[in-house]
N, C-alpha and C. Protein backbone atom coordinates (compact mmCIF):
# COMPACT_ATOMS: atom_id res chain seq x y z
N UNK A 1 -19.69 -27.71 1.08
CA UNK A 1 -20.72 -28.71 1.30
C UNK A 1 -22.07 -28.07 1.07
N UNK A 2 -22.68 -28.88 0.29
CA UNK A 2 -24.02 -27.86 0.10
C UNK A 2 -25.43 -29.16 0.07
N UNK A 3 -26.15 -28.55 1.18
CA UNK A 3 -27.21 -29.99 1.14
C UNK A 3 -28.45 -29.00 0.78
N UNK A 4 -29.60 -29.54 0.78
CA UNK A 4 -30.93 -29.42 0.72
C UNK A 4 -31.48 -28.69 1.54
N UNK A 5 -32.07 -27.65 1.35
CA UNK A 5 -32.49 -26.76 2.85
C UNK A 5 -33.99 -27.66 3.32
N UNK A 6 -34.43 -27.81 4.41
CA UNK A 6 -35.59 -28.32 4.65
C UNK A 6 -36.63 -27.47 5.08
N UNK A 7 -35.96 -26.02 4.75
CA UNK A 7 -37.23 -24.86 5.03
C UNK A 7 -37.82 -24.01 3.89
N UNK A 8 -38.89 -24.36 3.95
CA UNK A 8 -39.44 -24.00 1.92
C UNK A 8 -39.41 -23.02 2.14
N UNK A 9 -39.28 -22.44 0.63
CA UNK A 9 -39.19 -21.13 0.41
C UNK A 9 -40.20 -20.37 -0.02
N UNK A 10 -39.84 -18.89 0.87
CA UNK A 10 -41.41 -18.64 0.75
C UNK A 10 -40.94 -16.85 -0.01
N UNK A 11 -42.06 -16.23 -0.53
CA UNK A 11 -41.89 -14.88 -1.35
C UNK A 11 -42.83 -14.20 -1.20
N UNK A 12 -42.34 -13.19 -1.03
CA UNK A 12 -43.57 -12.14 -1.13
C UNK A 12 -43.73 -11.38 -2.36
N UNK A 13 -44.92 -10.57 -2.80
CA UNK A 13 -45.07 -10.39 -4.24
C UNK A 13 -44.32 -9.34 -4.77
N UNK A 14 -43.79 -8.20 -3.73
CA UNK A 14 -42.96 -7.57 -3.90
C UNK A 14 -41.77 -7.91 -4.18
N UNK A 15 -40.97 -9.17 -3.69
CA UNK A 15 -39.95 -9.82 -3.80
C UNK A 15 -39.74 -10.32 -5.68
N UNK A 16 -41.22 -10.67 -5.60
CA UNK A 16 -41.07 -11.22 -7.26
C UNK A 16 -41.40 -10.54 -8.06
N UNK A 17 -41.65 -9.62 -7.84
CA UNK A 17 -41.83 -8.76 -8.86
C UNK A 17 -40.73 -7.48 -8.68
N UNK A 18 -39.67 -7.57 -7.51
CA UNK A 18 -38.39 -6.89 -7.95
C UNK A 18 -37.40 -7.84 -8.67
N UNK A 19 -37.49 -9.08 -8.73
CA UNK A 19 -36.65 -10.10 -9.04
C UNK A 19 -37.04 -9.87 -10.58
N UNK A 20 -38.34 -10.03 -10.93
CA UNK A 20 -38.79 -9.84 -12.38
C UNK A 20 -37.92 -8.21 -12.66
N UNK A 21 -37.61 -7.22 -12.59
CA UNK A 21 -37.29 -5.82 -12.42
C UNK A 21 -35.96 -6.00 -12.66
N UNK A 22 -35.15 -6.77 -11.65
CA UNK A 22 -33.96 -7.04 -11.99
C UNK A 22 -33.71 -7.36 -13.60
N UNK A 23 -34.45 -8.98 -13.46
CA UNK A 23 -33.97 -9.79 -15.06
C UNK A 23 -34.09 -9.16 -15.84
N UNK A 24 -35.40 -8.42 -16.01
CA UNK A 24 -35.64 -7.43 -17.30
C UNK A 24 -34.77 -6.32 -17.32
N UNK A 25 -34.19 -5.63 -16.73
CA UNK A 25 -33.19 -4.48 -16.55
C UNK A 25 -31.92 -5.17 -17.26
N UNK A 26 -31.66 -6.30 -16.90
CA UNK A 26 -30.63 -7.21 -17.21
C UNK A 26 -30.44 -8.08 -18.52
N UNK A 27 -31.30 -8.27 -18.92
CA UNK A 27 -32.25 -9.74 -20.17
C UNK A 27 -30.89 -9.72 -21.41
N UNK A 28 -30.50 -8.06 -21.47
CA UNK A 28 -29.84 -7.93 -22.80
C UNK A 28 -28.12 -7.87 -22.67
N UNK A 29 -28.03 -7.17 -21.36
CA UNK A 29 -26.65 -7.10 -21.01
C UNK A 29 -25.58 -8.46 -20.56
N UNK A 30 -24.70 -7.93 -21.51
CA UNK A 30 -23.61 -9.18 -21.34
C UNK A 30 -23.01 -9.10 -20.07
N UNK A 31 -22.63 -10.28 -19.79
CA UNK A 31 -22.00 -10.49 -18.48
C UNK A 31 -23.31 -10.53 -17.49
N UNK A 32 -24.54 -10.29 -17.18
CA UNK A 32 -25.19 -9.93 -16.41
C UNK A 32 -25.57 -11.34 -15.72
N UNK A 33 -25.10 -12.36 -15.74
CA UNK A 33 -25.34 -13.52 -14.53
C UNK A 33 -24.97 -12.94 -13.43
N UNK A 34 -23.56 -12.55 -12.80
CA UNK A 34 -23.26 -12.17 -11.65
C UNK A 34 -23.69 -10.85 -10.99
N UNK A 35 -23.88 -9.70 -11.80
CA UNK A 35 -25.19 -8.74 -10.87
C UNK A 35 -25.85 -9.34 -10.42
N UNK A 36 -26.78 -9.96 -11.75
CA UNK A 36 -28.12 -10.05 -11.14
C UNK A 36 -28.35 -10.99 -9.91
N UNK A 37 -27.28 -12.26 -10.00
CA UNK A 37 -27.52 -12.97 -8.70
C UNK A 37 -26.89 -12.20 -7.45
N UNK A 38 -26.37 -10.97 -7.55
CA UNK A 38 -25.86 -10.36 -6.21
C UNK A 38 -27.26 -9.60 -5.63
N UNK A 39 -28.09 -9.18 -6.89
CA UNK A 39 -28.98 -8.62 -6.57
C UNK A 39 -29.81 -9.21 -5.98
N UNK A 40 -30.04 -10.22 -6.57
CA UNK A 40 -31.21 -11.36 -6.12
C UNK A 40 -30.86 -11.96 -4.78
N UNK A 41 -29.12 -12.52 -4.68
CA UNK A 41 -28.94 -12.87 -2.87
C UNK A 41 -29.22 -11.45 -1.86
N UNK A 42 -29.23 -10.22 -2.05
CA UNK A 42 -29.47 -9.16 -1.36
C UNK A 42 -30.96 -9.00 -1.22
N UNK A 43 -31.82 -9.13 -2.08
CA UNK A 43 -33.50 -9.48 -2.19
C UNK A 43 -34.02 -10.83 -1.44
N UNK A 44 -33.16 -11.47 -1.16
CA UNK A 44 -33.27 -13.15 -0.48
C UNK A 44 -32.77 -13.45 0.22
N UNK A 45 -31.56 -12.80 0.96
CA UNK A 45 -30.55 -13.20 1.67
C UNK A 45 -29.91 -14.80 1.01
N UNK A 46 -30.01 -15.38 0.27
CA UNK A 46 -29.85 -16.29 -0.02
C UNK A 46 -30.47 -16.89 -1.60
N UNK A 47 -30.06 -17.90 -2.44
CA UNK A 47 -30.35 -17.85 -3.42
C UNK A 47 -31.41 -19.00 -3.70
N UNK A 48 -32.19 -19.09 -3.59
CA UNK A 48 -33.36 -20.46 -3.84
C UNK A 48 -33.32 -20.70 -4.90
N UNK A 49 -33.73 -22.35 -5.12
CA UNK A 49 -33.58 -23.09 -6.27
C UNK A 49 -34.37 -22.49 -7.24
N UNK A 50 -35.83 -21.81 -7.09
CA UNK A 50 -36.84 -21.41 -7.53
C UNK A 50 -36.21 -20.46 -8.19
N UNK A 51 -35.52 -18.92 -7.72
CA UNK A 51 -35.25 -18.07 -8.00
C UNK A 51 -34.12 -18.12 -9.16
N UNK A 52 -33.00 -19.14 -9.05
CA UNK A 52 -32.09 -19.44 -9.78
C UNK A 52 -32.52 -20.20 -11.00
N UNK A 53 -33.63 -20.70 -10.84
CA UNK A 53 -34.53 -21.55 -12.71
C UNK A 53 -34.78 -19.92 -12.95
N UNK A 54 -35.54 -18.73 -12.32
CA UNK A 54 -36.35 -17.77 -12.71
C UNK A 54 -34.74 -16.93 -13.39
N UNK A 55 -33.71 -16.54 -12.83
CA UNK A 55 -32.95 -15.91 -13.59
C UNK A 55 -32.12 -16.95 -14.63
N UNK A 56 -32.18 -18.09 -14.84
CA UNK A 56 -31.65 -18.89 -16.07
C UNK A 56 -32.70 -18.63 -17.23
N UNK A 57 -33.73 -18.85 -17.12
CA UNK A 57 -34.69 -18.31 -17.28
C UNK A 57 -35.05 -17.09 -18.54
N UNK A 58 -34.92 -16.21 -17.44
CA UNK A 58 -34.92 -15.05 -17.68
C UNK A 58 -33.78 -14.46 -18.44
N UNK A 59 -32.83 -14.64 -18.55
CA UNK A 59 -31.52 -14.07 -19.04
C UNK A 59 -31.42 -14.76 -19.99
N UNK A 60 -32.09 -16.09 -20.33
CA UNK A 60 -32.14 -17.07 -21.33
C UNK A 60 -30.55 -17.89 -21.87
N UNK A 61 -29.77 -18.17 -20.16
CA UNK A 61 -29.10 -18.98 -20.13
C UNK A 61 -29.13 -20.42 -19.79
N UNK A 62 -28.10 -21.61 -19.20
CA UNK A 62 -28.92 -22.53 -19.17
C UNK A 62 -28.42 -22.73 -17.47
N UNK A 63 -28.76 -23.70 -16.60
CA UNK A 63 -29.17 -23.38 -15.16
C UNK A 63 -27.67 -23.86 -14.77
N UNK A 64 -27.17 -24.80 -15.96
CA UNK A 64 -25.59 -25.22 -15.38
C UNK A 64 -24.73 -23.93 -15.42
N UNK A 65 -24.99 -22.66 -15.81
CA UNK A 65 -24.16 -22.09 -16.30
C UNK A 65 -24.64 -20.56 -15.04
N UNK A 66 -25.37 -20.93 -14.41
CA UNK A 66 -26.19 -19.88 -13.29
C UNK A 66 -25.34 -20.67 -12.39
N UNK A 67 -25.61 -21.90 -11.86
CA UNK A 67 -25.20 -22.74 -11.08
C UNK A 67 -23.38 -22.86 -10.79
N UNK A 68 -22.87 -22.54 -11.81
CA UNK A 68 -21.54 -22.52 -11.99
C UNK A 68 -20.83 -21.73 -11.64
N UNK A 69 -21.57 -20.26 -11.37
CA UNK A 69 -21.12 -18.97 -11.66
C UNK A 69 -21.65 -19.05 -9.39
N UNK A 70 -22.71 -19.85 -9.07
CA UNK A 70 -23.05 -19.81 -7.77
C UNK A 70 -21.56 -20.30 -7.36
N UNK A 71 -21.56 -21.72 -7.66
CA UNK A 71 -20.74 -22.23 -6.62
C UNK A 71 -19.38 -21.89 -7.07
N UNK A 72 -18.94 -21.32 -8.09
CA UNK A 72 -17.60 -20.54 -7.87
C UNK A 72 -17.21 -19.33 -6.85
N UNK A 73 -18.18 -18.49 -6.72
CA UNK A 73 -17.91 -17.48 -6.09
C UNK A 73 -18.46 -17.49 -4.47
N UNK A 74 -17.70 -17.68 -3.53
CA UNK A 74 -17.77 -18.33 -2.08
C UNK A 74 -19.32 -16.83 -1.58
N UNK A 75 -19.02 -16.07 -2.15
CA UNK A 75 -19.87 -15.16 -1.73
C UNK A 75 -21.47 -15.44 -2.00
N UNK A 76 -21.81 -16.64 -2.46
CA UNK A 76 -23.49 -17.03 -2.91
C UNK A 76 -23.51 -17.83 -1.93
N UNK A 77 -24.69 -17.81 -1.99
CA UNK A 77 -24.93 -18.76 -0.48
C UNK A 77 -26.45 -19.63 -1.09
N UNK A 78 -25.95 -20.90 -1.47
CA UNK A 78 -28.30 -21.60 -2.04
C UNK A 78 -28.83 -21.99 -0.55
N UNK A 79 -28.33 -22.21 0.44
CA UNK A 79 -28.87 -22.04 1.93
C UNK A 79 -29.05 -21.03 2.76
N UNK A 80 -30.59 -20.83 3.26
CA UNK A 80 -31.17 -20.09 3.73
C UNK A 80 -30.11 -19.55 5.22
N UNK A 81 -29.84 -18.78 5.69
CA UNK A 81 -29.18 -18.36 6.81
C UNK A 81 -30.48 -18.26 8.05
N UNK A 82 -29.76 -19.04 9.15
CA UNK A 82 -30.70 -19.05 10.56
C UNK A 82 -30.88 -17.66 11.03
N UNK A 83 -31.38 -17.46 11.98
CA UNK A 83 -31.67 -16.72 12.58
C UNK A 83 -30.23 -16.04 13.31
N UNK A 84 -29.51 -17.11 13.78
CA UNK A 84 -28.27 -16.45 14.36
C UNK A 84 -27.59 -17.51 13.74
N UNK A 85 -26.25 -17.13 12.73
CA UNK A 85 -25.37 -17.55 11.99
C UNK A 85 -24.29 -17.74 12.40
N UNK A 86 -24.15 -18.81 13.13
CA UNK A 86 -22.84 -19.53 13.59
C UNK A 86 -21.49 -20.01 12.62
N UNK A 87 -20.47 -19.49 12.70
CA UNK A 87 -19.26 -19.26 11.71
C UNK A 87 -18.26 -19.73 13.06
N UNK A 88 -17.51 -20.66 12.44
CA UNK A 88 -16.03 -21.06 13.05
C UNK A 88 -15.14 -21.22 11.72
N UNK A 89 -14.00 -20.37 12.64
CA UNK A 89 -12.97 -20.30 11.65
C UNK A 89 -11.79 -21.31 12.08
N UNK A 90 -11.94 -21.57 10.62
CA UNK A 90 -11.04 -23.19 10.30
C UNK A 90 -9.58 -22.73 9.58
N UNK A 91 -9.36 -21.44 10.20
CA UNK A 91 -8.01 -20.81 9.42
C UNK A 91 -6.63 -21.94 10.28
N UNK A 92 -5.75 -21.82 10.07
CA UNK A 92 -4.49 -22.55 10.72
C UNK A 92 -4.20 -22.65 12.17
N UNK A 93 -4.21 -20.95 12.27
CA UNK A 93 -4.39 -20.74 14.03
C UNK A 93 -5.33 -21.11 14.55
N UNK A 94 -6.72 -21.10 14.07
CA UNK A 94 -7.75 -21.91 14.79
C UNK A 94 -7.99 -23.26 15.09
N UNK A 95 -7.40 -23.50 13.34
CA UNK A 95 -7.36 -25.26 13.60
C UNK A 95 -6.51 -25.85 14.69
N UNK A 96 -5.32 -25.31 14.54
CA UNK A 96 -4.16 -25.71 15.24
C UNK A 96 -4.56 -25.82 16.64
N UNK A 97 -5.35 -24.90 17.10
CA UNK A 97 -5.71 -24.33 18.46
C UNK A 97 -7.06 -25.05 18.67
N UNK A 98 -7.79 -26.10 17.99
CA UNK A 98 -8.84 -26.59 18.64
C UNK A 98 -10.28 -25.96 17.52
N UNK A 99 -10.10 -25.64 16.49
CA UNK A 99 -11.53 -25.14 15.96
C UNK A 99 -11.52 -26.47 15.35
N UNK A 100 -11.32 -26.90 14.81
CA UNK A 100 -11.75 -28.63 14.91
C UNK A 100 -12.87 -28.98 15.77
N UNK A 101 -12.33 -29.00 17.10
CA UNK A 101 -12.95 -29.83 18.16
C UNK A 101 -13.94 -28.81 18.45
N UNK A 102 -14.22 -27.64 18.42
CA UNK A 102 -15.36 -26.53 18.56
C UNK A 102 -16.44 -26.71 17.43
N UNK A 103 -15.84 -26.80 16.34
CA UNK A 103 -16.80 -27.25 15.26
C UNK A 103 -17.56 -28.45 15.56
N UNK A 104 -17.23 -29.59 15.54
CA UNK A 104 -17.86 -30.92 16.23
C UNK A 104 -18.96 -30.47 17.33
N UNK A 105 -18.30 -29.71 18.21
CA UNK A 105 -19.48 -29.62 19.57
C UNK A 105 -20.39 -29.07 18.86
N UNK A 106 -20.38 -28.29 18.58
CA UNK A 106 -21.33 -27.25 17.72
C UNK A 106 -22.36 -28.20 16.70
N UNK A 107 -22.01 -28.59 16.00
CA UNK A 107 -22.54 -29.77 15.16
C UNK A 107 -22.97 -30.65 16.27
N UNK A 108 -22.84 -31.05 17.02
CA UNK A 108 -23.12 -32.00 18.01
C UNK A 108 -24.34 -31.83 19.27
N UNK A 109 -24.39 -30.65 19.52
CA UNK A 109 -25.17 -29.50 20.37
C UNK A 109 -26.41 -28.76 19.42
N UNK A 110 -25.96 -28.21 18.18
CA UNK A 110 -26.91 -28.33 17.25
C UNK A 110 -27.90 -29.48 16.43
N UNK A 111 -26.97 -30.26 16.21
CA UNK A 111 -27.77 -31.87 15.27
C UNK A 111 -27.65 -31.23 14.06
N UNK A 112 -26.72 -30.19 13.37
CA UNK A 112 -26.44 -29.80 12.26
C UNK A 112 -25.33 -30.03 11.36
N UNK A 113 -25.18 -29.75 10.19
CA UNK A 113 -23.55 -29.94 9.74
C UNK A 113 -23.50 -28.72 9.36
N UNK A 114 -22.23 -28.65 8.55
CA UNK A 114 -21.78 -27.37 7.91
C UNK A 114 -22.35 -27.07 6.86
N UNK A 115 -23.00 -25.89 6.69
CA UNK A 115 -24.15 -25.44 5.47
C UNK A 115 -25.16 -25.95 6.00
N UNK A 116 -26.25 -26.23 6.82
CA UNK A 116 -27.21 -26.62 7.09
C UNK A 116 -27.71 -25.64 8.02
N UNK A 117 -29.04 -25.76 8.75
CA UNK A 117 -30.05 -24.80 8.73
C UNK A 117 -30.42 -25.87 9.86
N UNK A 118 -31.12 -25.29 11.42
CA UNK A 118 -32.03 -25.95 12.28
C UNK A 118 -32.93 -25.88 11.52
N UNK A 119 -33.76 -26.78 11.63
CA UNK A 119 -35.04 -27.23 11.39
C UNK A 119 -36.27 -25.56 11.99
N UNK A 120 -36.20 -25.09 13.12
CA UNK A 120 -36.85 -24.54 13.48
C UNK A 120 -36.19 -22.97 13.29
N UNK A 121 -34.99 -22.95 12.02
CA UNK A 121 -34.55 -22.04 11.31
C UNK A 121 -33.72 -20.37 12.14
N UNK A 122 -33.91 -21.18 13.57
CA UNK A 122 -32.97 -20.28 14.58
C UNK A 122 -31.73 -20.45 14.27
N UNK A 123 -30.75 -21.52 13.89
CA UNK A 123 -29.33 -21.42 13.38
C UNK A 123 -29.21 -22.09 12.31
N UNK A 124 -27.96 -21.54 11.61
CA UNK A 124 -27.31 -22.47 10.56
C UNK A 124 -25.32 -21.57 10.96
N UNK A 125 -24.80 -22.87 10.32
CA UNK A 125 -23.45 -22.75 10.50
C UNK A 125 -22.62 -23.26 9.24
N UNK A 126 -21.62 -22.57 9.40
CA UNK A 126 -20.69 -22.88 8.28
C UNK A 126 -18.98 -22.86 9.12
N UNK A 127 -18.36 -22.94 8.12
CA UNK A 127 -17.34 -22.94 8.56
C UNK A 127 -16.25 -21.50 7.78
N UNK A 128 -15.74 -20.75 8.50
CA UNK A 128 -14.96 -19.63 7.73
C UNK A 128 -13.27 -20.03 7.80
N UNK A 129 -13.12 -19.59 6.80
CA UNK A 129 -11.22 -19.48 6.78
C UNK A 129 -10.98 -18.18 7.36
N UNK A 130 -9.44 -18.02 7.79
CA UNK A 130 -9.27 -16.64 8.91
C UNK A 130 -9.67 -15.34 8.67
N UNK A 131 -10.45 -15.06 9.79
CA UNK A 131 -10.68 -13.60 9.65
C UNK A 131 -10.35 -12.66 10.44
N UNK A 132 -9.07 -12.95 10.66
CA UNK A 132 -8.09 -11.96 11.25
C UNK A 132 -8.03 -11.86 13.03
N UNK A 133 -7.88 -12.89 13.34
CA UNK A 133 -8.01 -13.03 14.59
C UNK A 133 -7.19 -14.10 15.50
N UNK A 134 -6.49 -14.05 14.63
CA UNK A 134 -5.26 -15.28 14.93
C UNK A 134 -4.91 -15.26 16.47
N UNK A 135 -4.32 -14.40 17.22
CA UNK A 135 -4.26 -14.23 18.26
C UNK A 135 -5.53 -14.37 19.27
N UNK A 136 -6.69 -14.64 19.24
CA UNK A 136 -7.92 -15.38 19.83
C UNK A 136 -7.99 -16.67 19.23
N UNK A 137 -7.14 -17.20 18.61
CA UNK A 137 -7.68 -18.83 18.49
C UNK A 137 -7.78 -19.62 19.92
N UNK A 138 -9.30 -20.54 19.34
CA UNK A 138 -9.58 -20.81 18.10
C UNK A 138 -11.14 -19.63 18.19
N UNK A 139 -11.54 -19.12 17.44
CA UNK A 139 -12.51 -18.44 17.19
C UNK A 139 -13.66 -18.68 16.46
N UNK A 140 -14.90 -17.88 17.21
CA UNK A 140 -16.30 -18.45 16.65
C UNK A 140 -16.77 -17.30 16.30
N UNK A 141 -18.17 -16.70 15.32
CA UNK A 141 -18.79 -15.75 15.90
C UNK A 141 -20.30 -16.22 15.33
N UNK A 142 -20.87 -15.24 15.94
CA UNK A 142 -22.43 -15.44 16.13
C UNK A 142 -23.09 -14.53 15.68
N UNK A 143 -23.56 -14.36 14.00
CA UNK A 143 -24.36 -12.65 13.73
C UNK A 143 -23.04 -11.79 13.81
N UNK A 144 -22.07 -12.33 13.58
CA UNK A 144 -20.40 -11.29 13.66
C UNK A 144 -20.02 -10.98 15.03
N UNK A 145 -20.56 -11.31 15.95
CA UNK A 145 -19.95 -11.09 17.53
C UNK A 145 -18.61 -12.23 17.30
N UNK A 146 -17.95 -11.77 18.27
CA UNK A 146 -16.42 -12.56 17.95
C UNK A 146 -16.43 -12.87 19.51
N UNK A 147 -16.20 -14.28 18.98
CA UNK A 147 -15.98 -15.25 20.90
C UNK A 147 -14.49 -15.85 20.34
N UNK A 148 -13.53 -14.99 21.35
CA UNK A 148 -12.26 -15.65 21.16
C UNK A 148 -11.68 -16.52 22.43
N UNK A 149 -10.80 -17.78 21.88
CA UNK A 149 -10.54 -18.35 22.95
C UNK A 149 -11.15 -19.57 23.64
N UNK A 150 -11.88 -19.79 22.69
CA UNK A 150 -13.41 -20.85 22.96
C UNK A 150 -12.86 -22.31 23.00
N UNK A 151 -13.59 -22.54 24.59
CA UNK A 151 -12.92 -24.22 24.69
C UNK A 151 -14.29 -24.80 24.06
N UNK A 152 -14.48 -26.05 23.86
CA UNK A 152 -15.72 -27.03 23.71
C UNK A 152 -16.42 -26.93 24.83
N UNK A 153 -15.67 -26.58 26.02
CA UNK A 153 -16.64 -26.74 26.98
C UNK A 153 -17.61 -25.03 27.42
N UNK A 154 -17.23 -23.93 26.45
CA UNK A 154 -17.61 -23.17 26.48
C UNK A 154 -19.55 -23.34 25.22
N UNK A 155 -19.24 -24.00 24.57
CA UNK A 155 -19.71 -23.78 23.37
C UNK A 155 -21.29 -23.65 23.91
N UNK A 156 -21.90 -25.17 24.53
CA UNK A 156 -23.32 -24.84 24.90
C UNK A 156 -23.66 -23.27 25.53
N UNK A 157 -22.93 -23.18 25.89
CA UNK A 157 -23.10 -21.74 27.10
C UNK A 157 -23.24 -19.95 26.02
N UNK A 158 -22.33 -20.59 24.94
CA UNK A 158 -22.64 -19.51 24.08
C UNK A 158 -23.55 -19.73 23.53
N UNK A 159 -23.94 -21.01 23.08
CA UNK A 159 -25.17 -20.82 22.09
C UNK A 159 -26.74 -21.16 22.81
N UNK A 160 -26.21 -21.25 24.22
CA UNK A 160 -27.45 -20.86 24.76
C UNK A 160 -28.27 -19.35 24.74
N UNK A 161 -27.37 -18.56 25.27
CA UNK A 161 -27.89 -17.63 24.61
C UNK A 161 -28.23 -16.69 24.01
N UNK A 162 -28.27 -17.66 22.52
CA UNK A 162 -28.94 -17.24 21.38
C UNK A 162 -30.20 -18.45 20.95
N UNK A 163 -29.91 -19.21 21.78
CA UNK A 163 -31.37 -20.05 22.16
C UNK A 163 -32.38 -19.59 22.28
N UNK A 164 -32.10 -18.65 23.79
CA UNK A 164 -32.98 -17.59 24.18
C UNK A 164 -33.61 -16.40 23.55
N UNK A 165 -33.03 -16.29 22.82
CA UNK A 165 -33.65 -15.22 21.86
C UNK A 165 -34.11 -15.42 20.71
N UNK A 166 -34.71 -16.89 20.63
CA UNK A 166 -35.41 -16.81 19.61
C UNK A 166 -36.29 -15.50 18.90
């Protein structure tokens, strides 16, 4: 699921002018869509619309073909990551065990969906397939902390606080 981030994107000049560093290092070499956007999500944590015209661009491909190469590979991300990155895993054992109904609260307690971003850019959440934790279903984590075992009625209580720490 991939929506619209509602938090503009912002750069610093160092940022664009390693991004320029990249493409040009890159401009001639074949294959070079997927470096350079690994490089560029590691420079951004994330890939902005802006940045993805600048390496179509630049490499002098066309943006369906940048874009293609994003949403194939689960590892790009065009949404900005919150502050604390809420992940529930929707693997079998989790589902089976209630990450369903943890996901909802979460979405529900947030006012977010999956791939989306708070407004005030403290969380965004997604949803993960198993990451090895079958025996704690259903499982959440937060910034990679692992909360196993999580009822719905736990959920406010965890993500309180990380409320707190804005």
């Amino acid at each position: 699921m991939s929506t619209i981030c509602q938090i503009p994107f912002t750069e610093t000049e160092e940022q664009r002018i390693k991004l320029q560093e990249i493409i040009t290092a890159n401009k001639d070499v074949r294959g070079a869509i997927m470096p350079v956007l690994q490089q560029a999500q590691s420079l951004y944590g994330y890939l902005p619309i802006e940045v993805v015209k600048r390496i179509a661009e630049g490499l002098d491909v066309s943006m369906e073909e940048v874009y293609g190469v994003i949403t194939f590979y689960s590892q790009f991300c065009l949404n900005p990551k919150g502050k604390h990155n809420v992940s529930v895993c929707m693997g079998t054992a989790c589902y089976v065990k209630g990450g369903g109904d943890v996901m909802e609260k979460i979405k529900q307690v947030l006012g977010i969906k999956e791939g989306e971003i708070t407004s005030d850019g403290n969380f965004s959440l997604e949803a993960t397939r198993c990451i090895g934790c079958c025996g704690l279903a259903p499982v959440l984590t937060v910034n990679g902390e692992v909360y196993g075992k999580v009822t719905v009625s736990q959920v406010e209580s965890i993500l309180k606080k990380y409320k707190e720490t804005k």
